[in-house]
Protein backbone atom coordinates (compact mmCIF):
# COMPACT_ATOMS: atom_id res chain seq x y z
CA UNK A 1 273.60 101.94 272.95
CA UNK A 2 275.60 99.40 270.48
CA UNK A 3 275.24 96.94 273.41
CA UNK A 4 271.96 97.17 273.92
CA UNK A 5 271.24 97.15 269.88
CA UNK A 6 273.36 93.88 269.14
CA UNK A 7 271.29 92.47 272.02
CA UNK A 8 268.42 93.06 270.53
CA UNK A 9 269.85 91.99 267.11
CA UNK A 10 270.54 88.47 268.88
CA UNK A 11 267.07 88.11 269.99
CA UNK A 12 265.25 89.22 266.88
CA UNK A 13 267.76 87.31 264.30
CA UNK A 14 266.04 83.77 265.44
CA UNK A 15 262.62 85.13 265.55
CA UNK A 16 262.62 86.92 261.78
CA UNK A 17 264.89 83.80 260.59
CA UNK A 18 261.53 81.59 261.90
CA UNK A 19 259.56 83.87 260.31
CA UNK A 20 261.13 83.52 256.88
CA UNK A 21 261.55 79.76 257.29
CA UNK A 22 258.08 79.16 257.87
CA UNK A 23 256.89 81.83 254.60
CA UNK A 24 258.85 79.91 252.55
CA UNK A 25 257.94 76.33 253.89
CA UNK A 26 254.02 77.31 253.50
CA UNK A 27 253.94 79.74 250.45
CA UNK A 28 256.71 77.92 248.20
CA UNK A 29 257.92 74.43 249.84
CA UNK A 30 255.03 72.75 251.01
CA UNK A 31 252.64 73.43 248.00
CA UNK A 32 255.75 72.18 245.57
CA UNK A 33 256.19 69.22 247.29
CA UNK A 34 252.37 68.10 246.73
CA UNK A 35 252.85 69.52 243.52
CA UNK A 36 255.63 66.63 242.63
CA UNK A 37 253.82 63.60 244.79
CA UNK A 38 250.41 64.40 243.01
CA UNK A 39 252.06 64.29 239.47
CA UNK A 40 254.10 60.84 239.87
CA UNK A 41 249.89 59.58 240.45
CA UNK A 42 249.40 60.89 237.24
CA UNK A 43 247.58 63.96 238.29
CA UNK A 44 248.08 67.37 236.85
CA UNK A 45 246.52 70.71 236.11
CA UNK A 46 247.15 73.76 234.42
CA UNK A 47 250.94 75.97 235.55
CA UNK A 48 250.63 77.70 238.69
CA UNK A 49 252.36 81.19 238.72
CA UNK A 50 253.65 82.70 241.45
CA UNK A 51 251.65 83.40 244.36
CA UNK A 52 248.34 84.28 242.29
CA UNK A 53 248.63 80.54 241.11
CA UNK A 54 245.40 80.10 238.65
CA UNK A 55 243.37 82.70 240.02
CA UNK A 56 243.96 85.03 237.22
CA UNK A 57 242.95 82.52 234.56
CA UNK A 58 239.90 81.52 236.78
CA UNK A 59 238.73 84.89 237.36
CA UNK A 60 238.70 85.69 233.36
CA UNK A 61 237.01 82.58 232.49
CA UNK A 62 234.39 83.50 235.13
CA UNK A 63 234.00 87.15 234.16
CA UNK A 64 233.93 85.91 230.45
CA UNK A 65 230.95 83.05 230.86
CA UNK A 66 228.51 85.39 232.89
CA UNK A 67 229.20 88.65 230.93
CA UNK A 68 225.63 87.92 228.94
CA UNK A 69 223.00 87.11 230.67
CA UNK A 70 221.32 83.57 229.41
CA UNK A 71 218.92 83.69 226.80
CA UNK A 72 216.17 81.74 228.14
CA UNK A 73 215.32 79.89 231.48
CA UNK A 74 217.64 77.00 230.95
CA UNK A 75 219.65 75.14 233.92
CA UNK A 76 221.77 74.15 231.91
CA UNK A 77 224.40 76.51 234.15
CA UNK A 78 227.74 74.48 234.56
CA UNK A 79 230.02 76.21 231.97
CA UNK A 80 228.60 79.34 233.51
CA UNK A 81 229.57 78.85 236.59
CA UNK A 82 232.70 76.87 236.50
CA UNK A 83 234.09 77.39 233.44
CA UNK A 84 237.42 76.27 234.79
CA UNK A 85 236.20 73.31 235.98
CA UNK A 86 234.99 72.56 232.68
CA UNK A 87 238.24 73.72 230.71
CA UNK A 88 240.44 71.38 233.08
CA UNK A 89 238.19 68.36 233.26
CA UNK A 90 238.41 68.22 229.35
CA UNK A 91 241.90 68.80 229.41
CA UNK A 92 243.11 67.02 232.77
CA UNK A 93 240.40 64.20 233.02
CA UNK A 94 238.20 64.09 235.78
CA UNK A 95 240.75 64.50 238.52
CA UNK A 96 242.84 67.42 238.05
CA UNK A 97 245.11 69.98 240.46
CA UNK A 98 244.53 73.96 240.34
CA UNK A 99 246.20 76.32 242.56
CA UNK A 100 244.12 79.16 244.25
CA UNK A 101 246.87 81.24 245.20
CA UNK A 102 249.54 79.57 247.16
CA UNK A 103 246.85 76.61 247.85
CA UNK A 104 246.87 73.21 246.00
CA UNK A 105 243.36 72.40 245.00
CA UNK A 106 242.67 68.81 243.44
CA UNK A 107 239.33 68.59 241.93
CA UNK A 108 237.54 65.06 242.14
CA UNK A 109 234.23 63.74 240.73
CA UNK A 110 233.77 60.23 241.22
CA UNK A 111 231.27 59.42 243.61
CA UNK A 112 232.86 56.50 245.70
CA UNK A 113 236.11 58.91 246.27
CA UNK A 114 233.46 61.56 248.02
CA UNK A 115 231.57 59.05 249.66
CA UNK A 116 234.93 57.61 251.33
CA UNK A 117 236.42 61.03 251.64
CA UNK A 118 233.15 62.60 253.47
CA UNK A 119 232.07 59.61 255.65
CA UNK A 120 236.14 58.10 256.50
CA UNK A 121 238.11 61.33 256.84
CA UNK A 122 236.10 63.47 258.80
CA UNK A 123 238.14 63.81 261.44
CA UNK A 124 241.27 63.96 259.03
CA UNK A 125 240.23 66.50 256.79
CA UNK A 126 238.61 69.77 257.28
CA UNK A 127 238.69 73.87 256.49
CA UNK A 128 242.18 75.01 255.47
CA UNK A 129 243.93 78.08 256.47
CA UNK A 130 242.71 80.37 253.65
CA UNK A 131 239.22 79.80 254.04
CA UNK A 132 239.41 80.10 258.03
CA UNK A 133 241.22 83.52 257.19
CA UNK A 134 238.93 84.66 254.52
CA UNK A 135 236.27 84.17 256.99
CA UNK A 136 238.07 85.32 260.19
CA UNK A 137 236.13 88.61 260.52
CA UNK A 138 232.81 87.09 259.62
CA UNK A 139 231.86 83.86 261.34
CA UNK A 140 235.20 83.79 263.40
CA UNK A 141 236.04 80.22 264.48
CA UNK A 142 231.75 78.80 265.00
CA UNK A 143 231.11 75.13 263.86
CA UNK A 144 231.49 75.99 259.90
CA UNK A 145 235.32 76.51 260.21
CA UNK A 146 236.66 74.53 263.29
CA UNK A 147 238.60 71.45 262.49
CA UNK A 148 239.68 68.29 264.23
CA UNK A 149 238.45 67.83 268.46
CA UNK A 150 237.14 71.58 268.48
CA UNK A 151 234.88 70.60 265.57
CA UNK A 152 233.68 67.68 267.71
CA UNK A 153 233.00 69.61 270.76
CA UNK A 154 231.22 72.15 269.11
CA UNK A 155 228.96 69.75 266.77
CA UNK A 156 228.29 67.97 269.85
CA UNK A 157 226.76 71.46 271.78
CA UNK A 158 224.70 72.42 268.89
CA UNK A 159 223.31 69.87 267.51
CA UNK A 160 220.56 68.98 270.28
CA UNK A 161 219.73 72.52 268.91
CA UNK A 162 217.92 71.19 265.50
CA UNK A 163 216.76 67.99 266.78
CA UNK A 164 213.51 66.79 268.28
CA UNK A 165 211.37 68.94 270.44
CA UNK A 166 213.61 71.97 270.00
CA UNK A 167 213.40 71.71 266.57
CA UNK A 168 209.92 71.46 266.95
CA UNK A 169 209.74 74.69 268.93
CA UNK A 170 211.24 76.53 265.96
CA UNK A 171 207.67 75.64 263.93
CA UNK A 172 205.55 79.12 265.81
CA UNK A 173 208.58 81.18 264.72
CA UNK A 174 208.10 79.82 261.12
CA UNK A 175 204.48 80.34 260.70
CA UNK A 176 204.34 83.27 262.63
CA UNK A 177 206.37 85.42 260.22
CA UNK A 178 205.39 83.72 257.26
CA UNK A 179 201.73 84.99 257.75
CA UNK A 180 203.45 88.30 258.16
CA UNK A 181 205.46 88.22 254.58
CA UNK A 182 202.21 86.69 253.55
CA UNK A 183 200.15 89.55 254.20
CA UNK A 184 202.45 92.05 253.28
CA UNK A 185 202.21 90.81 249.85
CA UNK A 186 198.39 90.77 250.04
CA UNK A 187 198.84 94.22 250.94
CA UNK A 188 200.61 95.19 248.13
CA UNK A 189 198.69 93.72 245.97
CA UNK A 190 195.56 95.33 247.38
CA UNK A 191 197.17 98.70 246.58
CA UNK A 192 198.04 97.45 242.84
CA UNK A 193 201.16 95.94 242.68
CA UNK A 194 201.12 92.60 240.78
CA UNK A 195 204.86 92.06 240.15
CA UNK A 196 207.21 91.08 243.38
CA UNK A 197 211.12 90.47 243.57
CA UNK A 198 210.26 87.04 244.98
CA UNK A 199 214.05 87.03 246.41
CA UNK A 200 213.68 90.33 248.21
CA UNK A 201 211.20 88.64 250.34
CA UNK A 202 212.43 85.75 250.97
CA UNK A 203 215.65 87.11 252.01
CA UNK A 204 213.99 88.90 254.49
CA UNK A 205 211.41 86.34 255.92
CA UNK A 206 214.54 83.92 256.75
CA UNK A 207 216.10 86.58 258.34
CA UNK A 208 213.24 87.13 260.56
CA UNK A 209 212.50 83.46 261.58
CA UNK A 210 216.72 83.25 262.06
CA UNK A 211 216.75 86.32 264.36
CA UNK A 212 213.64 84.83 266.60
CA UNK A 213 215.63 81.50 266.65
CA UNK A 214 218.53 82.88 267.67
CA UNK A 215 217.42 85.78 269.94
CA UNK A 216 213.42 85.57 270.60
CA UNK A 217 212.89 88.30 272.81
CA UNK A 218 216.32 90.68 271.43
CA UNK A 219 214.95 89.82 268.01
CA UNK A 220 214.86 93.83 266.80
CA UNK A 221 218.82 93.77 268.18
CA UNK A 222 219.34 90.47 266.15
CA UNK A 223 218.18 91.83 262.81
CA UNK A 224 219.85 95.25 263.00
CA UNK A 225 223.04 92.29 263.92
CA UNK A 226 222.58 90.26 260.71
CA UNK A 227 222.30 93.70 258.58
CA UNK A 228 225.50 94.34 259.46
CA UNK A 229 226.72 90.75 259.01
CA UNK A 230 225.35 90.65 255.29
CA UNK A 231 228.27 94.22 254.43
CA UNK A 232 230.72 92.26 256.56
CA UNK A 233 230.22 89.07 254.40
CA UNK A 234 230.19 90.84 251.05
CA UNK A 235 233.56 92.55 252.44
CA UNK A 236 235.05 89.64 253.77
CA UNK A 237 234.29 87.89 250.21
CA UNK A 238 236.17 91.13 248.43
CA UNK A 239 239.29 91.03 250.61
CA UNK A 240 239.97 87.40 250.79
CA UNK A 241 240.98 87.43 246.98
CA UNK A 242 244.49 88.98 248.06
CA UNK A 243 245.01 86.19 251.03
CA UNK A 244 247.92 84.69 248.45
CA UNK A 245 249.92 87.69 249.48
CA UNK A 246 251.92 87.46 252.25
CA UNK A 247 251.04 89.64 255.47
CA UNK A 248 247.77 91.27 253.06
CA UNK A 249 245.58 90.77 256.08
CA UNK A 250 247.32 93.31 258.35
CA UNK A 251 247.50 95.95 255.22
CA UNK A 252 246.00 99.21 256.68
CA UNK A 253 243.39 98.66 253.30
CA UNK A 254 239.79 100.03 253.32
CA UNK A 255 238.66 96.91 252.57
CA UNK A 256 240.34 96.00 256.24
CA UNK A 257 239.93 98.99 258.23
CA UNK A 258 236.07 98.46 257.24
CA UNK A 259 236.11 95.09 257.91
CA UNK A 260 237.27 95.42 261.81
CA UNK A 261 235.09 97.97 262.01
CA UNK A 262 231.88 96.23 261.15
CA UNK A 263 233.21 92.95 263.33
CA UNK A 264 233.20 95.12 266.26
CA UNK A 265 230.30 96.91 265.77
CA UNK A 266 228.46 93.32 265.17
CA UNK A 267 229.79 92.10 268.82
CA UNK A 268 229.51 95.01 270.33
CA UNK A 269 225.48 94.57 269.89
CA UNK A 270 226.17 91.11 270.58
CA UNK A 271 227.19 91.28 273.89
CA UNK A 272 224.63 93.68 275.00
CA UNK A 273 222.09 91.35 274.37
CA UNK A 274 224.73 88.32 276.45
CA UNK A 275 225.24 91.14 279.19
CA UNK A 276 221.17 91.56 279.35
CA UNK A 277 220.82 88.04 279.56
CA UNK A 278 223.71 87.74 282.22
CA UNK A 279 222.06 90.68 284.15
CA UNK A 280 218.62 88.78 284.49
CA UNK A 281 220.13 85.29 286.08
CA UNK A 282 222.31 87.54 288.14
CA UNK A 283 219.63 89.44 289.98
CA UNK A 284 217.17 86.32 289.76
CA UNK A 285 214.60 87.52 287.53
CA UNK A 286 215.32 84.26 285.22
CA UNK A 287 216.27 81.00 285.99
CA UNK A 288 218.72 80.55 282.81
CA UNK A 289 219.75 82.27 279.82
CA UNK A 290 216.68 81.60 277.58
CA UNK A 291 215.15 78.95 275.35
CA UNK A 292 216.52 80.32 271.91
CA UNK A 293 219.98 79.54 270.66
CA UNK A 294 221.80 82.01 272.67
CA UNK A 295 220.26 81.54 275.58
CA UNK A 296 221.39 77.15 274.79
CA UNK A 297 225.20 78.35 274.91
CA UNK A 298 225.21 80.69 277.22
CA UNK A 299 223.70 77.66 279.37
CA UNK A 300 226.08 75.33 277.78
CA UNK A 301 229.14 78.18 278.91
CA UNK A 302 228.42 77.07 282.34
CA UNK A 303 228.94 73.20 282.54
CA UNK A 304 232.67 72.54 283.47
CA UNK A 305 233.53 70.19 280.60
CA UNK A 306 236.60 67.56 281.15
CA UNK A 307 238.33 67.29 277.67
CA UNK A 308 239.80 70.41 277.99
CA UNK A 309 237.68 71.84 275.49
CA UNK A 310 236.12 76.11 276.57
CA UNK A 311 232.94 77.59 275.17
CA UNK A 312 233.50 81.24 275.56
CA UNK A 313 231.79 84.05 275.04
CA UNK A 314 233.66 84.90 271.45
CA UNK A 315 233.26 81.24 270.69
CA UNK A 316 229.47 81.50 271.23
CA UNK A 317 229.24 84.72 269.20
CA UNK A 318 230.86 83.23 266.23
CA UNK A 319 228.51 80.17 266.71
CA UNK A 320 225.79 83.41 266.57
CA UNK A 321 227.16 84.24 263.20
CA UNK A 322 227.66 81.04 261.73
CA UNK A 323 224.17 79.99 261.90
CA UNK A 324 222.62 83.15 260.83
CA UNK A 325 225.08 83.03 257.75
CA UNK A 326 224.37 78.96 257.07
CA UNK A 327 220.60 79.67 258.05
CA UNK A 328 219.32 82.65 256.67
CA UNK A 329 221.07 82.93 252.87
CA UNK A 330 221.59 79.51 251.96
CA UNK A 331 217.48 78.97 252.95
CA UNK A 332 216.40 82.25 250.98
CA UNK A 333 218.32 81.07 248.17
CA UNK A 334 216.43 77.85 248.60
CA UNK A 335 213.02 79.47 248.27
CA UNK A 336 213.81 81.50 245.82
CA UNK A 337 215.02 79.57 243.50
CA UNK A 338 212.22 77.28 243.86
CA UNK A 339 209.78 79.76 243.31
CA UNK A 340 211.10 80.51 239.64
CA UNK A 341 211.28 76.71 239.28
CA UNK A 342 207.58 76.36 240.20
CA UNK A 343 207.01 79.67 238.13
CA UNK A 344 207.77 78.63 235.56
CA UNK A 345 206.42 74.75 235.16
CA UNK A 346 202.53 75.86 236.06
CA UNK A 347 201.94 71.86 236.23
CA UNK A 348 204.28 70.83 238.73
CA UNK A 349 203.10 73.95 240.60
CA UNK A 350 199.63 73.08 240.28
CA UNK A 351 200.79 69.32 241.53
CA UNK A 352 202.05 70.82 244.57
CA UNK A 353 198.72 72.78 245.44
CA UNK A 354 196.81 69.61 245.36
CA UNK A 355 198.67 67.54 247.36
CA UNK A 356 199.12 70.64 249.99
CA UNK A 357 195.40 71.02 250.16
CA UNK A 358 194.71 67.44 250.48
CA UNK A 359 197.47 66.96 253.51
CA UNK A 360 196.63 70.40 255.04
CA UNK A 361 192.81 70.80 254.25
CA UNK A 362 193.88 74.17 253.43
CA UNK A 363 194.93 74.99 256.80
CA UNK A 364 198.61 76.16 257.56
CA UNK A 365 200.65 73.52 257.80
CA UNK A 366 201.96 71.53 261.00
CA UNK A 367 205.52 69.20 261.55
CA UNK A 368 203.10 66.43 261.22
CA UNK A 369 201.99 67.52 257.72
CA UNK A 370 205.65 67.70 256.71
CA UNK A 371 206.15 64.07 255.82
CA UNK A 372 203.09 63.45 253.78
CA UNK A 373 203.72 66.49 251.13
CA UNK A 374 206.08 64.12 248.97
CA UNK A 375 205.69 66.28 245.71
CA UNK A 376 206.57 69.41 247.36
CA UNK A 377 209.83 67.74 249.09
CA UNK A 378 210.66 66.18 245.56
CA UNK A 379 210.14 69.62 244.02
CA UNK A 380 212.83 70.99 246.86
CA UNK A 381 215.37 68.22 245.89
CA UNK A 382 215.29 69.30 242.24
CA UNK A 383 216.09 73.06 243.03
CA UNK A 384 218.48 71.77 245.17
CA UNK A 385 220.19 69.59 242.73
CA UNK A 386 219.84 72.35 239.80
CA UNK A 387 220.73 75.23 242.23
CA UNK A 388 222.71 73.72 245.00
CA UNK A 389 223.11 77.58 247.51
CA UNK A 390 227.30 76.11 247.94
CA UNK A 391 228.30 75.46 244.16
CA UNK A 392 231.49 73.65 245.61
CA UNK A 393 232.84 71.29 249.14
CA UNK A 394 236.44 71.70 250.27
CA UNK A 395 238.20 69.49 252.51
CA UNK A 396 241.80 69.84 253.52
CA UNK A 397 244.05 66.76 254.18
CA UNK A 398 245.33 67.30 258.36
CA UNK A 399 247.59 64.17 257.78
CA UNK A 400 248.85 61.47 254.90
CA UNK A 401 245.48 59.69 253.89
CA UNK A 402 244.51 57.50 251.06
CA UNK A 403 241.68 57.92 249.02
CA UNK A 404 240.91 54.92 246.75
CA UNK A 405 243.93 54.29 244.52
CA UNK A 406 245.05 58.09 245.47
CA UNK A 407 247.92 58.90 247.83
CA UNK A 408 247.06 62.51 249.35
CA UNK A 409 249.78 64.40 251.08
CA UNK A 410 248.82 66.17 253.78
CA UNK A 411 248.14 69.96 252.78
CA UNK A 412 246.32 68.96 249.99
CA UNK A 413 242.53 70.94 249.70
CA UNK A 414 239.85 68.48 247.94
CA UNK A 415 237.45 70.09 246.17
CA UNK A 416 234.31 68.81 245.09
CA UNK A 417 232.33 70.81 242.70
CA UNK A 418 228.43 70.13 243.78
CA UNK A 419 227.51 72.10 240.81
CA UNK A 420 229.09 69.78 238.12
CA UNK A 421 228.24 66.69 239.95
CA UNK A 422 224.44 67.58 239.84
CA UNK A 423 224.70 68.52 236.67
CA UNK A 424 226.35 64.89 235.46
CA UNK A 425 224.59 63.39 232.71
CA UNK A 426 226.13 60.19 233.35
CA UNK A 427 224.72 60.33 236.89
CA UNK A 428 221.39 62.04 236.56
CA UNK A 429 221.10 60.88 232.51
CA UNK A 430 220.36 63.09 229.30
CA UNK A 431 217.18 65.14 231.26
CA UNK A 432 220.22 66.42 233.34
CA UNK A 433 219.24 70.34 232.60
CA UNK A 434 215.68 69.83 232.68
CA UNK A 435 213.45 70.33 235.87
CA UNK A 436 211.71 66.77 236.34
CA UNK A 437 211.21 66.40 240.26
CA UNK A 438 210.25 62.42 239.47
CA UNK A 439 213.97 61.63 239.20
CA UNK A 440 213.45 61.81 243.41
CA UNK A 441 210.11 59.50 243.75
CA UNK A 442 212.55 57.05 243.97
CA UNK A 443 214.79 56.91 246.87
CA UNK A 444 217.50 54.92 245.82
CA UNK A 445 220.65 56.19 244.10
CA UNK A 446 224.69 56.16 244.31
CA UNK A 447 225.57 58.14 247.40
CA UNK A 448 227.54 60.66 246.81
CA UNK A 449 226.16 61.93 243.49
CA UNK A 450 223.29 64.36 245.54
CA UNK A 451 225.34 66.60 248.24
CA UNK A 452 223.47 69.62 248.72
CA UNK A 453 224.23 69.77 252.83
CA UNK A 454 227.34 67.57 252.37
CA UNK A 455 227.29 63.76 253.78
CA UNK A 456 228.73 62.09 256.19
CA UNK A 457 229.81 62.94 260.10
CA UNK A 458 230.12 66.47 258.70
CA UNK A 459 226.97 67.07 256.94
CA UNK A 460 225.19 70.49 257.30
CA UNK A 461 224.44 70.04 261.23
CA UNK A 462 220.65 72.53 260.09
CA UNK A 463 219.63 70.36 257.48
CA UNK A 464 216.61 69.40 259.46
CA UNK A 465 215.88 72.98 260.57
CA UNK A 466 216.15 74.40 256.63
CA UNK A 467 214.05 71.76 254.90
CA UNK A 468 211.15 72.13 257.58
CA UNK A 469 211.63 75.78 257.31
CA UNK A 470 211.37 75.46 253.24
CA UNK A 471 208.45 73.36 253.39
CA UNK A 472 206.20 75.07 255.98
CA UNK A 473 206.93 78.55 253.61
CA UNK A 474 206.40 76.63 250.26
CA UNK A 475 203.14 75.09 251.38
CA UNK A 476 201.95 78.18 252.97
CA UNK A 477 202.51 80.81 249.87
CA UNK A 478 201.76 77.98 247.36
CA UNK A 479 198.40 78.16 249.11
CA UNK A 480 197.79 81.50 248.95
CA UNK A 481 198.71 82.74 245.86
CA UNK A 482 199.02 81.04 242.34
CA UNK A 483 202.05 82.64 240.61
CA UNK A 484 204.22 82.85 237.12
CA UNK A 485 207.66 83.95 236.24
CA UNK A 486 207.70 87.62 235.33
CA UNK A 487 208.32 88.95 231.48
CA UNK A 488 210.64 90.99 233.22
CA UNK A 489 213.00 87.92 234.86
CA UNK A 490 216.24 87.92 233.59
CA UNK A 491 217.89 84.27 234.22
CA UNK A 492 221.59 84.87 235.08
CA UNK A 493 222.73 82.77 237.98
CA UNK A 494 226.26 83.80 239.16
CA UNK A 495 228.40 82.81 242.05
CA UNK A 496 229.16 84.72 245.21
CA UNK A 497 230.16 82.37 247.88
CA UNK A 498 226.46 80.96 246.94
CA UNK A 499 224.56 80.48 243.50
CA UNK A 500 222.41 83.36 243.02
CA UNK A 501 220.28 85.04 240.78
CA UNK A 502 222.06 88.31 239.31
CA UNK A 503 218.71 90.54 239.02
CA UNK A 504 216.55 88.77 241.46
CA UNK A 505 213.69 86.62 240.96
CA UNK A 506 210.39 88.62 239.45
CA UNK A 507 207.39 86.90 239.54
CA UNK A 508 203.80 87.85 239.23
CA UNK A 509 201.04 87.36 242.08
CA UNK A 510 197.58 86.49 241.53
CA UNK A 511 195.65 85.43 245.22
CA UNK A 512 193.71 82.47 245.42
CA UNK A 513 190.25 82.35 246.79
C-alpha cells in the first residue's frame, strides 16, 4: 500500500507542481510583468488589487451613474455608461491601464493607433482567455471567439454566406416576416391598442428572419433554439464576473449547473435538426444539406481540406450560435434604437418617408432600392454612432507588437471604447450629443473614429446582412405607420454585453393611408 502511494505521490508531485507554476505565471507573473513594461512607457492606471483587480471600483461607478434614470431624451450617455473610462481618462490621459480581474486592460483612443491596431495586427491580436471562457457555454469556439489560423479558416467558410447572391436570397426571408410583425401591429391597433414596446417587436422579428436564415425549413426548432440561447447568454453574462477566481468555472454553482444544462439542451435540438438533415442525403431524398446556413456547413463538413484545419459538427453548432447571437440582438438593438431616434425628431422621420416613397413608389422595398435611400442609411449611421449595440472592442496581443510609439507585451488586452470614441467632441465637434444624420452626407472622415462593426481584416463578417436587414424593416414600417415617442418612454440606456434601453422603447402608432 505505501508502495503503491509514494508511486503515485511521484507521478502527481510534477503534475500539481505544473499546475501551480502555471496559476502563478498567468494569475500573478505574467500580468505584473506588463504591469512594469507598460509603466516605464509612461502608462498607468488606477491600483489593481488582488485577483478582483478594478472590478470592484468599476462595478460601483457603474451601479452609481445608471441608478436614476435620465431626465430627458439626451445622448449625451458616456459618463453613464463608462464612468470609469471617464474617471481614468481625466486622471491617466487618454491611454491608461485597468485590470479586469487578473487581466491587463489598456484603454486607447487615438484613431491612427486603432486604425494600425485593427487593419496590421489582425492576425496578432485577437479574443483573450477570459472572454473565450466567459463565452464557452454560449457561442463555444464559432468565428466571434477563434483566434489566429482557426479564425482564418472559419472567416474564410462563412463569409461566401453574406455575400452576393446568397445574401441576396436572405431578402424573401426579410420581407416575408416583416409583413407579418407588420400586420400584427395593424392588428392590434384595430382592436385599440395605440401604444407598442417598439423593442419587444423588434426583438422578435430578427429572431424570426435569423431562424429562417439559419434553418428555413426547422425554423419552429430554431426559435424554440435561440429562446434558450437568450437564458444561456444572460447566464453566461452573470457567471463570467467570478472568472478572476481560480478554478470558479468547475464550482458545482447554480449559476453553472444551469448553465451546462441549457448548453445541452440547446445542442441537443441542434443536432436533431443536423441528424434530419443527415438522414435525408443518406436515403437520397436530397441532394445536400440545404440552402440555409446549416445546410452551407454541413456541406462545407464534407470537403477534405489540406491545412489541417476540421469543421465538425460542434464547430458548426457554435458557428449556429454565434450568428444568431451577432445577428439577431445586435440588429434589434439597431432598430430599436432607431425608432426612438426617428420618434422623436418628427422631421428627420418625415425626411425618411419621402425619400422611401420616391425610391419605392410605395411598394416594399427591393436590394436594388437599398442604395438609393441615402437619408434612411445616414439616419442608421447616426444611431449607430450614438448607440453603437458593442459599447467597447478588445483585442489581445498573441506576440510582442508595436503600436505607434507603444511597445505592447504580449498578454496585453486593448480595449477600445466605441462608446467614447463616438461620443468625441474633438472628432465629431460640439453637436457630438445631438442627433444630426448630415454629419454622414459626407463620406469622408479619419478612419478609425466610426467602428460600429469594427474595421479592418476582422470587421463584423454580417455587416452586409444587418444593414440590408435594417433598411428593408425601416423602409417598410416607416411606410406604414407614422409614429412618436411615448409619454410613457423612460430614456435609460444601460450596458449588458450590448447598449440597451432599461424599460424598452414605447412608442405610439398611428397607420398611414
Amino acid at each position: 500500500m505505501v508502495v503503491v502511494l509514494l508511486a503515485l505521490l511521484v507521478i502527481l508531485l510534477p503534475l500539481f507542481a505544473r499546475v501551480a507554476y502555471e496559476t502563478i505565471t498567468c494569475y500573478w507573473l505574467n500580468p505584473r510583468r506588463i504591469k512594469k513594461v507598460m509603466e516605464k512607457q509612461g502608462v498607468r492606471g488606477p491600483k489593481p488589487r488582488f485577483l478582483v483587480g478594478n472590478i470592484n471600483e468599476m462595478t460601483s461607478l457603474v451601479s452609481k451613474s445608471t441608478a436614476q434614470d435620465m431626465d430627458s431624451i439626451t445622448h449625451d450617455v458616456v459618463g453613464r455608461l463608462l464612468p470609469h473610462f471617464v474617471a481614468w481618462s481625466n486622471l491617466y490621459g487618454k491611454r491608461f491601464i485597468y485590470w479586469n480581474g487578473i487581466e491587463p486592460r489598456m484603454c486607447i483612443t487615438e484613431t491612427e493607433l486603432i486604425k494600425e491596431l485593427l487593419s496590421r495586427y489582425s492576425t496578432k491580436a485577437g479574443k483573450s482567455w477570459l472572454q473565450q471562457q466567459g463565452s464557452k457555454h454560449f457561442i463555444g469556439r464559432g468565428l466571434l471567439m477563434a483566434n489566429g489560423d482557426d479564425w482564418h479558416h472559419q472567416r474564410h467558410i462563412v463569409a461566401p454566406a453574406f455575400m452576393g447572391d446568397k445574401l441576396k436570397s436572405y431578402e424573401r426571408y426579410m420581407v416575408e416576416c416583416t409583413k407579418k410583425m407588420l400586420q400584427s401591429l395593424d392588428n392590434a391597433i384595430e382592436l385599440g391598442q395605440t401604444e407598442f414596446e417598439i423593442g419587444e417587436y423588434m426583438t422578435g422579428l430578427t429572431a424570426d428572419i435569423i431562424s429562417r436564415t439559419e434553418f428555413d425549413r426547422s425554423y419552429e426548432k430554431g426559435k424554440q433554439i435561440f429562446h434558450l440561447l437568450t437564458i444561456l447568454q444572460r447566464l453566461c453574462a452573470q457567471a463570467s464576473r467570478h472568472l478572476c477566481i481560480p478554478g470558479s468555472r468547475f464550482f458545482p454553482s447554480k449559476y453553472n449547473r444551469e448553465i451546462k444544462s441549457l448548453k445541452m439542451e440547446v445542442e441537443r435540438l441542434l443536432m436533431e435538426i443536423i441528424q434530419s438533415r443527415k438522414d435525408c442525403v443518406e436515403v437520397g431524398r436530397s441532394s445536400s444539406y440545404g440552402n440555409d446556413l446549416l445546410g452551407m456547413l454541413l456541406n462545407e463538413m464534407q470537403k477534405k481540406r489540406g491545412n489541417g484545419f476540421t469543421l465538425n459538427l460542434q464547430l458548426i453548432m457554435d458557428e449556429i450560435k454565434t450568428f444568431f447571437f451577432a445577428g439577431h440582438e445586435t440588429t434589434a438593438l439597431l432598430l430599436t434604437w432607431t425608432v426612438m431616434l426617428l420618434g422623436s425628431n418628427p422631421k428627420w422621420q418625415d425626411k425618411v418617408r419621402e425619400e422611401v416613397r420616391s425610391v419605392c413608389g410605395g411598394g416594399v422595398p427591393s436590394l436594388d432600392h437599398l442604395p438609393k435611400l441615402t437619408l434612411l442609411n445616414m439616419v442608421i449611421n447616426e444611431s449607430l454612432r450614438l448607440y453603437p449595440p458593442a459599447s467597447v472592442l478588445p483585442r489581445m496581443a498573441f506576440e510582442d507588437i508595436k503600436l505607434g510609439d507603444l511597445h505592447i507585451p504580449k498578454g496585453l488586452s486593448i480595449w477600445i471604447p466605441v462608446l467614447a470614441i463616438h461620443h468625441n467632441e474633438e472628432l465629431w465637434g460640439k453637436d457630438v450629443n445631438e442627433f444630426n444624420p448630415d454629419r454622414f452626407a459626407s463620406k469622408s472622415f479619419n478612419p478609425g473614429r466610426f467602428i460600429p462593426f469594427a474595421s479592418g481584416p476582422r470587421n463584423c463578417v454580417g455587416q452586409a446582412f444587418a444593414l440590408m436587414e435594417a433598411k428593408i424593416i425601416l423602409a417598410m414600417l416607416i411606410l406604414r405607420f407614422s409614429f412618436v415617442v411615448s409619454e410613457n418612454y423612460r430614456h435609460a440606456p444601460i450596458i449588458v454585453l450590448t447598449i440597451k434601453p432599461k424599460y424598452g422603447v414605447q412608442i405610439h402608432l398611428k397607420p398611414l393611408d
